[in-house]
C-alpha atoms as a PDB file:
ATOM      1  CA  UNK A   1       0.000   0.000   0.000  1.00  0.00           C
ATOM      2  CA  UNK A   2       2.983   2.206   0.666  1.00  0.00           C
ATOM      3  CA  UNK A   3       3.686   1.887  -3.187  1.00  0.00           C
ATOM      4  CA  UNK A   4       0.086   2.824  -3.920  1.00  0.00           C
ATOM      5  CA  UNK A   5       0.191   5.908  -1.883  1.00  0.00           C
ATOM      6  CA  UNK A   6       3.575   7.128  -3.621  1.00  0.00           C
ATOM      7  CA  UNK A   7       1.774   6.022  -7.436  1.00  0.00           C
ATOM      8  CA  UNK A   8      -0.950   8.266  -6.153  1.00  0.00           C
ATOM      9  CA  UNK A   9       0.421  11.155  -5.211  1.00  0.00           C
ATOM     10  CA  UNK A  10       2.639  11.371  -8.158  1.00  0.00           C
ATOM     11  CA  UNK A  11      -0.050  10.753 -10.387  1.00  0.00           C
ATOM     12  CA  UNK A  12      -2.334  13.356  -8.226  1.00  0.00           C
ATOM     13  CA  UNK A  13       0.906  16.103  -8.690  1.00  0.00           C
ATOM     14  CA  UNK A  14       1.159  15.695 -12.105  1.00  0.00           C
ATOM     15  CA  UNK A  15      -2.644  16.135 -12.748  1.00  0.00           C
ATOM     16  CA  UNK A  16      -2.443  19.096 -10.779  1.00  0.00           C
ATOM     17  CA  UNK A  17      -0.049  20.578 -12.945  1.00  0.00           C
ATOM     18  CA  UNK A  18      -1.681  20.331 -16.125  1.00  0.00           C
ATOM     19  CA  UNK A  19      -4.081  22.076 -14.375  1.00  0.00           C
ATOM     20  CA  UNK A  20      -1.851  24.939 -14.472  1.00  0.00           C
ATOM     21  CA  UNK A  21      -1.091  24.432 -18.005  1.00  0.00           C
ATOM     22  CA  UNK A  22      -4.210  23.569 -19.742  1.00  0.00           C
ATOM     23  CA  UNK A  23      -5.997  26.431 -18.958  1.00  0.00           C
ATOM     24  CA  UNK A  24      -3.238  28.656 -20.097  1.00  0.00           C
ATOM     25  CA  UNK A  25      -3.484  27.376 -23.473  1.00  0.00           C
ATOM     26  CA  UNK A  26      -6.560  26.375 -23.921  1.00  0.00           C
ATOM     27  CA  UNK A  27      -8.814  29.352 -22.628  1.00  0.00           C
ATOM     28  CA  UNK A  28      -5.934  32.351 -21.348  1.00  0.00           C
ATOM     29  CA  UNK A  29      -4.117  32.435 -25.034  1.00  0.00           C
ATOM     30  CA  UNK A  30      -7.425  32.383 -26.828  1.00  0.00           C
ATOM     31  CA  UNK A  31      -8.985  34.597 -25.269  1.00  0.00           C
ATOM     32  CA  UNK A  32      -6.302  37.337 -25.587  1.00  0.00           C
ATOM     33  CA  UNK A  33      -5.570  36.447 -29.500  1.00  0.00           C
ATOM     34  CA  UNK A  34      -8.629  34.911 -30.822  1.00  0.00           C
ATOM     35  CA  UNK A  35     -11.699  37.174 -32.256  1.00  0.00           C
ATOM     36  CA  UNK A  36     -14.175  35.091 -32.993  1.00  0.00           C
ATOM     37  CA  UNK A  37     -15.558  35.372 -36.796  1.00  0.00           C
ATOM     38  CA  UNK A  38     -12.994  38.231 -37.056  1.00  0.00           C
ATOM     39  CA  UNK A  39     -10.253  36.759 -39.171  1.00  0.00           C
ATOM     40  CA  UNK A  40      -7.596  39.726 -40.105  1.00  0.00           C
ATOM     41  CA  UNK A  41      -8.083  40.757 -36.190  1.00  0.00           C
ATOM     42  CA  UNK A  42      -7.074  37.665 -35.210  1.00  0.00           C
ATOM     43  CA  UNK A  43      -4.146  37.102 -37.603  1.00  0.00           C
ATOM     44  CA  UNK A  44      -3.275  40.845 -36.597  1.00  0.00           C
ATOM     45  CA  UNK A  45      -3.310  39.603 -32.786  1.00  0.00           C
ATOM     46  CA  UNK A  46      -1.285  36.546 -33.353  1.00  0.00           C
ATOM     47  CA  UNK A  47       1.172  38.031 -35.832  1.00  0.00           C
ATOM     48  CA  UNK A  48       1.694  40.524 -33.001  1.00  0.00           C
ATOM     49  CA  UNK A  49       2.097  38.173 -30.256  1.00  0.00           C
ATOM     50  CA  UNK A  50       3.485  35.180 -32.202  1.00  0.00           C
ATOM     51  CA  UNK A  51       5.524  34.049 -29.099  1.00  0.00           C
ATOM     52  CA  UNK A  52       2.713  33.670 -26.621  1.00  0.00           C
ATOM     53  CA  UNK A  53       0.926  31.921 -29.505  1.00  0.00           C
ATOM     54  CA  UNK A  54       4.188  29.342 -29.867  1.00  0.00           C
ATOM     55  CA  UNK A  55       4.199  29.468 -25.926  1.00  0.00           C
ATOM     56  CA  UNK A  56       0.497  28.643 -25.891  1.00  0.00           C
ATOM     57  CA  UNK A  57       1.660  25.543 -28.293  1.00  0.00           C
ATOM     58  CA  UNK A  58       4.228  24.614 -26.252  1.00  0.00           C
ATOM     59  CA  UNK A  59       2.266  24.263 -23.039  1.00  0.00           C
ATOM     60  CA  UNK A  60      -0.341  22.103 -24.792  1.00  0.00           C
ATOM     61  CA  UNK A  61       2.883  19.804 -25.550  1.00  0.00           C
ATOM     62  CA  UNK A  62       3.487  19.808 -21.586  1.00  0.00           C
ATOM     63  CA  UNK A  63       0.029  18.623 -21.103  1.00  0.00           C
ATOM     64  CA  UNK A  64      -0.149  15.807 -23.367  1.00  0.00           C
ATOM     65  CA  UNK A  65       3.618  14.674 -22.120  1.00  0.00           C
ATOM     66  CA  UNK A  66       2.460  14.414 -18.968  1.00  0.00           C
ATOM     67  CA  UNK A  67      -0.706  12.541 -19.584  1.00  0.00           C
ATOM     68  CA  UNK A  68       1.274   9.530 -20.726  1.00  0.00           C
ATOM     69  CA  UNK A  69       2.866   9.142 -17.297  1.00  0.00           C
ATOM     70  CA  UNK A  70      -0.577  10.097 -15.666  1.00  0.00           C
ATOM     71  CA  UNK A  71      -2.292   7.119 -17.575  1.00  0.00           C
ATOM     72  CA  UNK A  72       0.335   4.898 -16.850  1.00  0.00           C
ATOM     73  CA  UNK A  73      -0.073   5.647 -12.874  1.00  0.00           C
ATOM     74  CA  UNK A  74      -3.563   5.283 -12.692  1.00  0.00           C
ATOM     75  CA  UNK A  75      -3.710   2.235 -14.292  1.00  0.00           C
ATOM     76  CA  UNK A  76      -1.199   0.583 -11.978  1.00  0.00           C
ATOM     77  CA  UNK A  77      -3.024   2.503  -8.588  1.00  0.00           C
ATOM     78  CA  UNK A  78      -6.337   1.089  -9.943  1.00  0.00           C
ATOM     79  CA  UNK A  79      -5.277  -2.430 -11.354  1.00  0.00           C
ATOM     80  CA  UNK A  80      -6.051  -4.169  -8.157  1.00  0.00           C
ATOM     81  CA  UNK A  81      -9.937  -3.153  -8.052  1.00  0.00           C
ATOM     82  CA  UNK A  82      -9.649  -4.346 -12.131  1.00  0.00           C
ATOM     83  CA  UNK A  83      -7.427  -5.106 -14.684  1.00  0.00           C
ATOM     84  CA  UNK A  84      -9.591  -5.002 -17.185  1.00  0.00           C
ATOM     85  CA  UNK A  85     -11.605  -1.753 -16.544  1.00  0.00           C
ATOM     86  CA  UNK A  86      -7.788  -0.334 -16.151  1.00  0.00           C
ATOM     87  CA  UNK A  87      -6.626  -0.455 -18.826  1.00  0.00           C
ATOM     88  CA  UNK A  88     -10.112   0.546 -20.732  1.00  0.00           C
ATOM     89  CA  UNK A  89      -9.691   3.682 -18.622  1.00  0.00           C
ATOM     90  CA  UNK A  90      -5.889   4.012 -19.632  1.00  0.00           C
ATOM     91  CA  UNK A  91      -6.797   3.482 -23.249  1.00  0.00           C
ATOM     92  CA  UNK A  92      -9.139   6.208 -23.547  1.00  0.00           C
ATOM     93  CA  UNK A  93      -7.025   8.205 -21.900  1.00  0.00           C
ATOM     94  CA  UNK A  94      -4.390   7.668 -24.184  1.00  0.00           C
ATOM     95  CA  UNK A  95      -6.758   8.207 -27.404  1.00  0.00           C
ATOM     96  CA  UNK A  96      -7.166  11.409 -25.782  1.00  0.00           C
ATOM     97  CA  UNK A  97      -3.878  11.877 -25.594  1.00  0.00           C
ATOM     98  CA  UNK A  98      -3.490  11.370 -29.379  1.00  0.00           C
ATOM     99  CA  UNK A  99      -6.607  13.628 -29.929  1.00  0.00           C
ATOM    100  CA  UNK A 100      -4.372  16.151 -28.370  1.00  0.00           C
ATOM    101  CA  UNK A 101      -1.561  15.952 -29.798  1.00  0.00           C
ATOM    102  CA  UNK A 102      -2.557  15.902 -33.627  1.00  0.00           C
ATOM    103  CA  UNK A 103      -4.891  18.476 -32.581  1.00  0.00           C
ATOM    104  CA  UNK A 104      -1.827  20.808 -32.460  1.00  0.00           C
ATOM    105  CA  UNK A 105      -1.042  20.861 -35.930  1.00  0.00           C
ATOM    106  CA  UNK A 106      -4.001  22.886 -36.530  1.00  0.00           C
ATOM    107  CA  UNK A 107      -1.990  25.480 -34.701  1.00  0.00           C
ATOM    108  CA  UNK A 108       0.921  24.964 -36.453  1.00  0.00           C
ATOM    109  CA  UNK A 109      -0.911  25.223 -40.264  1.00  0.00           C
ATOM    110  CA  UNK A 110      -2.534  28.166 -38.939  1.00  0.00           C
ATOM    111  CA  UNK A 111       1.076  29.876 -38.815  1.00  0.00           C
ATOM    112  CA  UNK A 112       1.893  28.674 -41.694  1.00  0.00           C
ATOM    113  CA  UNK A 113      -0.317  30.261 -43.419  1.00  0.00           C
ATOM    114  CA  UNK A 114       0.233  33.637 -41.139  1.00  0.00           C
ATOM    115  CA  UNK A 115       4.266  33.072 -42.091  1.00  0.00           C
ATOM    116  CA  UNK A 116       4.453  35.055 -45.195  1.00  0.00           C
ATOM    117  CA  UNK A 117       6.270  32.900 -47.297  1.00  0.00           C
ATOM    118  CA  UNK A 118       7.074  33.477 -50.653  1.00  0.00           C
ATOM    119  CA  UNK A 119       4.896  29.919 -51.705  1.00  0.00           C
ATOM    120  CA  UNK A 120       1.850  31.711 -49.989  1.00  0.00           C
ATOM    121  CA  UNK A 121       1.794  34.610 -52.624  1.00  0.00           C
ATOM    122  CA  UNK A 122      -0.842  32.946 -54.752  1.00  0.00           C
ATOM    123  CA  UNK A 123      -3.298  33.651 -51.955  1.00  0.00           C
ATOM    124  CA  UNK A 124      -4.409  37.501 -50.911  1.00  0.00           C
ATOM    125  CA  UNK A 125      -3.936  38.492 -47.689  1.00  0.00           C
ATOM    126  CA  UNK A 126      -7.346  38.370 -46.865  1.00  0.00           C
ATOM    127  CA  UNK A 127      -7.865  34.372 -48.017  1.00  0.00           C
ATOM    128  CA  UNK A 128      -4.546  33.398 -45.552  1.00  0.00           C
ATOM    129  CA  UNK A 129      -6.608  35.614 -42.630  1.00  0.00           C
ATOM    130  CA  UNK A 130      -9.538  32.818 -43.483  1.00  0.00           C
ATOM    131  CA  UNK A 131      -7.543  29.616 -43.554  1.00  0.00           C
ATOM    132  CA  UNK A 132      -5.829  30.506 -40.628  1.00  0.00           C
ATOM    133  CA  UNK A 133      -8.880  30.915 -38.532  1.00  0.00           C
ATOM    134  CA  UNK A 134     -10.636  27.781 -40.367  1.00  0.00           C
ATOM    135  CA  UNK A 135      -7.760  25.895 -38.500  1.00  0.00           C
ATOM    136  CA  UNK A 136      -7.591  27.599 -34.768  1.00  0.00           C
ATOM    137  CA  UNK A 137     -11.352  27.233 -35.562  1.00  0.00           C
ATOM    138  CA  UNK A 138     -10.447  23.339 -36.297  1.00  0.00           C
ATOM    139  CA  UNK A 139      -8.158  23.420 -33.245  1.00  0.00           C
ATOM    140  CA  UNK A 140     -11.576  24.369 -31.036  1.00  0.00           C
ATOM    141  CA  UNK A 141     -13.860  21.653 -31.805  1.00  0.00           C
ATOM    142  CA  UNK A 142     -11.118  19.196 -32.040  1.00  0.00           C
ATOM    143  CA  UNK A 143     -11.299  18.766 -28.190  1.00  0.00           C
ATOM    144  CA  UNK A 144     -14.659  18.309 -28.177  1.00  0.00           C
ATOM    145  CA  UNK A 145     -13.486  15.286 -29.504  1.00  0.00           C
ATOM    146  CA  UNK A 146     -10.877  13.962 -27.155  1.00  0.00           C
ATOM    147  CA  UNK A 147     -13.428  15.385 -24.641  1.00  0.00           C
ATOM    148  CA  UNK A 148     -15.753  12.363 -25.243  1.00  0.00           C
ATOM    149  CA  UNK A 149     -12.466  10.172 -24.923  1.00  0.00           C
ATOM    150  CA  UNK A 150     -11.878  12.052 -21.646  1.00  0.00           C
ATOM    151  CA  UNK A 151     -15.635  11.479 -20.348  1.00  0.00           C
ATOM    152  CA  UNK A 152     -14.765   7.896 -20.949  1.00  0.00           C
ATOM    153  CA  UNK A 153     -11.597   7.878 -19.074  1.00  0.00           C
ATOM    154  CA  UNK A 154     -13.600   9.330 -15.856  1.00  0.00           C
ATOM    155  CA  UNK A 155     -16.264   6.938 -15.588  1.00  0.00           C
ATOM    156  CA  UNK A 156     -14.698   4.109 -15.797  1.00  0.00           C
ATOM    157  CA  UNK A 157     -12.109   5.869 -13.312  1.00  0.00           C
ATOM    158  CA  UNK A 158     -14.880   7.114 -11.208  1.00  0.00           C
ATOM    159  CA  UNK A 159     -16.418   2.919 -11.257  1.00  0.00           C
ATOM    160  CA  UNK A 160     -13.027   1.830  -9.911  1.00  0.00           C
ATOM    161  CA  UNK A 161     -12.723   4.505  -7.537  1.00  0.00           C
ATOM    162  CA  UNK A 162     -16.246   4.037  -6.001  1.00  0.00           C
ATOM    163  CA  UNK A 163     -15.092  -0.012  -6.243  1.00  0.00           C
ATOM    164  CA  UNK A 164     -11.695   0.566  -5.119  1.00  0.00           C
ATOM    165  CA  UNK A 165     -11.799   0.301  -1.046  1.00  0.00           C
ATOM    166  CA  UNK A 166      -8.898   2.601  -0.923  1.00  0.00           C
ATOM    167  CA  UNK A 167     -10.279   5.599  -1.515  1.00  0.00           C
ATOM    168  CA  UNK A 168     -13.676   7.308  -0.467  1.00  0.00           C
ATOM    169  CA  UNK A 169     -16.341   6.318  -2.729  1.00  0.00           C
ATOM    170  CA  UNK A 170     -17.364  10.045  -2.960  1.00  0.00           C
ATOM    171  CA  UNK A 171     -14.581  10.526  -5.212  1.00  0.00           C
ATOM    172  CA  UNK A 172     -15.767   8.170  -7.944  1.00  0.00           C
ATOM    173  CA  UNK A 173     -18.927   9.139  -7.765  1.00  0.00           C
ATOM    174  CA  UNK A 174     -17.831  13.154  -8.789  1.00  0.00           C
ATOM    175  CA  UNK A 175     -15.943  11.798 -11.299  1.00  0.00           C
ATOM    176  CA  UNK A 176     -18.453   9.979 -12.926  1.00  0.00           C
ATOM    177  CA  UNK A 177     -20.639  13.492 -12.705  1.00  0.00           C
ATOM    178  CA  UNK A 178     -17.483  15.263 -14.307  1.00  0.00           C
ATOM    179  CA  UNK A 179     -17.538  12.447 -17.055  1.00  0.00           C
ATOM    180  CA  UNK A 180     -21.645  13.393 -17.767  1.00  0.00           C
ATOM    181  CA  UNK A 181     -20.900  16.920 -17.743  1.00  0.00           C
ATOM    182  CA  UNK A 182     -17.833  16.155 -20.899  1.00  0.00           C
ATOM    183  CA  UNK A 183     -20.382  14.097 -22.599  1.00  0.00           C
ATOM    184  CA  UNK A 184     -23.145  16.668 -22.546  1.00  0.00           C
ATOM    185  CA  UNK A 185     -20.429  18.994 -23.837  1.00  0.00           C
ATOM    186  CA  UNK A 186     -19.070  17.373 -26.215  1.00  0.00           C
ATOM    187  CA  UNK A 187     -22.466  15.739 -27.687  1.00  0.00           C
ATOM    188  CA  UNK A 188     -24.003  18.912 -27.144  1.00  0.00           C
ATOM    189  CA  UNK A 189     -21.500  20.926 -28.867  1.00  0.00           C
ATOM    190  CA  UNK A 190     -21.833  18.749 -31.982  1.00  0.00           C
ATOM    191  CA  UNK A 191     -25.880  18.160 -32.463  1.00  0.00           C
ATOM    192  CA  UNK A 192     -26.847  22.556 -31.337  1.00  0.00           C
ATOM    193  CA  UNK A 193     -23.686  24.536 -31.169  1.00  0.00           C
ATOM    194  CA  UNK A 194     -25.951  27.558 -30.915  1.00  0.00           C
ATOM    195  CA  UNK A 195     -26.173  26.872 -27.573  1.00  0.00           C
ATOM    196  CA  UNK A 196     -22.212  26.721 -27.025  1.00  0.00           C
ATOM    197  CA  UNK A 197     -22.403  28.679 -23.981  1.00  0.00           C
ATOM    198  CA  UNK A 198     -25.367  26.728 -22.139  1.00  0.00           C
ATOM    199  CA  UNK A 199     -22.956  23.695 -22.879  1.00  0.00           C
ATOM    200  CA  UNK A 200     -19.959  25.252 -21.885  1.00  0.00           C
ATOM    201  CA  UNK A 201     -20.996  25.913 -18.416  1.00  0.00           C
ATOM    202  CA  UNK A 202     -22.023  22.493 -18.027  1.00  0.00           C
ATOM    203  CA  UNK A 203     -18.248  21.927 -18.731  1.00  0.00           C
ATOM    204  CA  UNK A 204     -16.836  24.538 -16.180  1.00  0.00           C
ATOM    205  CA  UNK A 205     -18.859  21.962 -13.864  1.00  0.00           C
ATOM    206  CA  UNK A 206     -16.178  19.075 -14.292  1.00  0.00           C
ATOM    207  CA  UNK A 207     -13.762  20.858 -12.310  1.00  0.00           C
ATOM    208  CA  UNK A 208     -15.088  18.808  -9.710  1.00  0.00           C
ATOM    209  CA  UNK A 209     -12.678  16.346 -10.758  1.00  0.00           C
ATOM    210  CA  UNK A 210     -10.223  18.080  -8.938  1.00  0.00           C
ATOM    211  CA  UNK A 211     -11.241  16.658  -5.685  1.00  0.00           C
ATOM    212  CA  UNK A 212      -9.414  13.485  -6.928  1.00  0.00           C
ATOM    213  CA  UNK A 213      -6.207  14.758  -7.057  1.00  0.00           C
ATOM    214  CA  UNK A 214      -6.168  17.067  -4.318  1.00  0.00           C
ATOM    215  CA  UNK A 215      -7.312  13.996  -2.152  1.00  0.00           C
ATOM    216  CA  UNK A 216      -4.227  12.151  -4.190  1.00  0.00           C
ATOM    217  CA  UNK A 217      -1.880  14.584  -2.821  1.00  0.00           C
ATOM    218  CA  UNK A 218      -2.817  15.790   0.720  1.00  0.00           C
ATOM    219  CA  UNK A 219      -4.625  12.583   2.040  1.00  0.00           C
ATOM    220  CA  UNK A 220      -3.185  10.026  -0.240  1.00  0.00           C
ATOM    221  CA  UNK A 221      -4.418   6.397  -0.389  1.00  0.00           C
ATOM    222  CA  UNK A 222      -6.128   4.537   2.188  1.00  0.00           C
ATOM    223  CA  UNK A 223      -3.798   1.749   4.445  1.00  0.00           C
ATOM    224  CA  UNK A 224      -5.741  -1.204   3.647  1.00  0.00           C
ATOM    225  CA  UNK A 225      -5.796  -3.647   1.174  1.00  0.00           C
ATOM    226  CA  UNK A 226      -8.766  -2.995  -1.580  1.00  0.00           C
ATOM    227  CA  UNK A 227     -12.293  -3.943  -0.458  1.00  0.00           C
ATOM    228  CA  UNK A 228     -13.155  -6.225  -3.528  1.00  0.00           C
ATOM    229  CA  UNK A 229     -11.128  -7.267  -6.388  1.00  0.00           C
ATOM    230  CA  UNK A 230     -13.603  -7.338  -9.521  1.00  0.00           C
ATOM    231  CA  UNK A 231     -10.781  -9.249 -11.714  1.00  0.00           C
ATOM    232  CA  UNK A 232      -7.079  -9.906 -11.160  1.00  0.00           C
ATOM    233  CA  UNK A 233      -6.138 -10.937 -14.688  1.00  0.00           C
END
């Protein structure tokens, strides 16, 4: 259990971090440089502040770099409660991971056409400002996507929590209400993105899934063996 407890915590410090990082470049960068439906203020605003923009990139690297390891440790705190479910949860974690990272190459396009290379001359200014904000547009509803991957990962992390013995049930069970609240974002996003904003609240709502972590770090896990072992192979 002593093991356990130091998987934990690790794995409960490095989710905290991304939760310095992710919101830097997902919602802090945007915010400043994006104008939505306004392309040449946008390129104007990036062009301008190209190396928050690359900074912006480079903390979404961070993020997905550290999910690997995050995956890795939750499946091997969780394993006892069930292999199986495990390694579901690690897998659509790690499809979420890949979401991710592809996901910034839309960022990188959009530069490229914002670079001013001599190959982009064909195109008037005004048709670059277009294609660059199709892509950061791209870049947006591309984690609705590995949102829905990420609403998997937390209910079937939120079953083996409630299941584990180890750690207070309470914890699975707001996990499993941060994984409705990313599928009614996602889903929502996708069949009536006029109502973006109704959805995106329901989103903010997941940060419940802090509480996991936190407990990771300052509590840590339980010293007992696991209540019931669904499947050991």
């Amino acid at each position: 259990m002593n093991s356990l407890k130091k998987t934990g915590r690790i794995a409960g410090v490095l989710i905290l971090i991304i939760t310095v990082f992710a919101p830097f470049s997902m919602l802090y960068v945007p915010s400043k440089l994006v104008v939505p439906g306004d392309a040449a203020t946008t390129a104007s605003n990036i062009l301008a502040a190209e190396g928050l923009f690359r900074i912006s990139i480079v903390s979404d690297s961070v993020v997905f770099l550290l999910e690997i390891g995050i995956l890795v440790l939750l499946y091997v705190l969780l394993k006892p409660v069930s292999k199986t479910l495990s390694l579901v949860a690690a897998f659509a974690r790690l499809a979420m991971t890949i979401v991710q990272g592809i996901n910034l190459l839309n960022h990188f396009v959009a530069l490229l056409f914002l670079s001013g290379a001599d190959y982009l001359m064909a195109f008037e200014p005004e048709q670059l400002h277009a294609l660059a904000l199709v892509f950061l547009n791209a870049h947006e509803y591309a984690a609705h996507i590995w949102g829905l991957f990420f609403s998997l990962h937390l209910f079937f992390l939120g079953y083996l929590v409630y299941k584990a013995g180890y750690i207070p049930r309470v914890l699975g069970v707001l996990l499993v209400i941060a994984s409705l609240c990313y599928l009614t974002q996602g889903f929502g996003n996708i069949l009536a993105p006029n109502y973006e904003q109704i959805f995106a609240l329901v989103g903010y709502l997941s940060i419940i899934e802090l509480a996991f972590p936190l407990w990771l770090v300052i509590k840590g896990v339980k010293d007992q063996q696991p209540a019931a072992t669904t499947e050991t192979g």
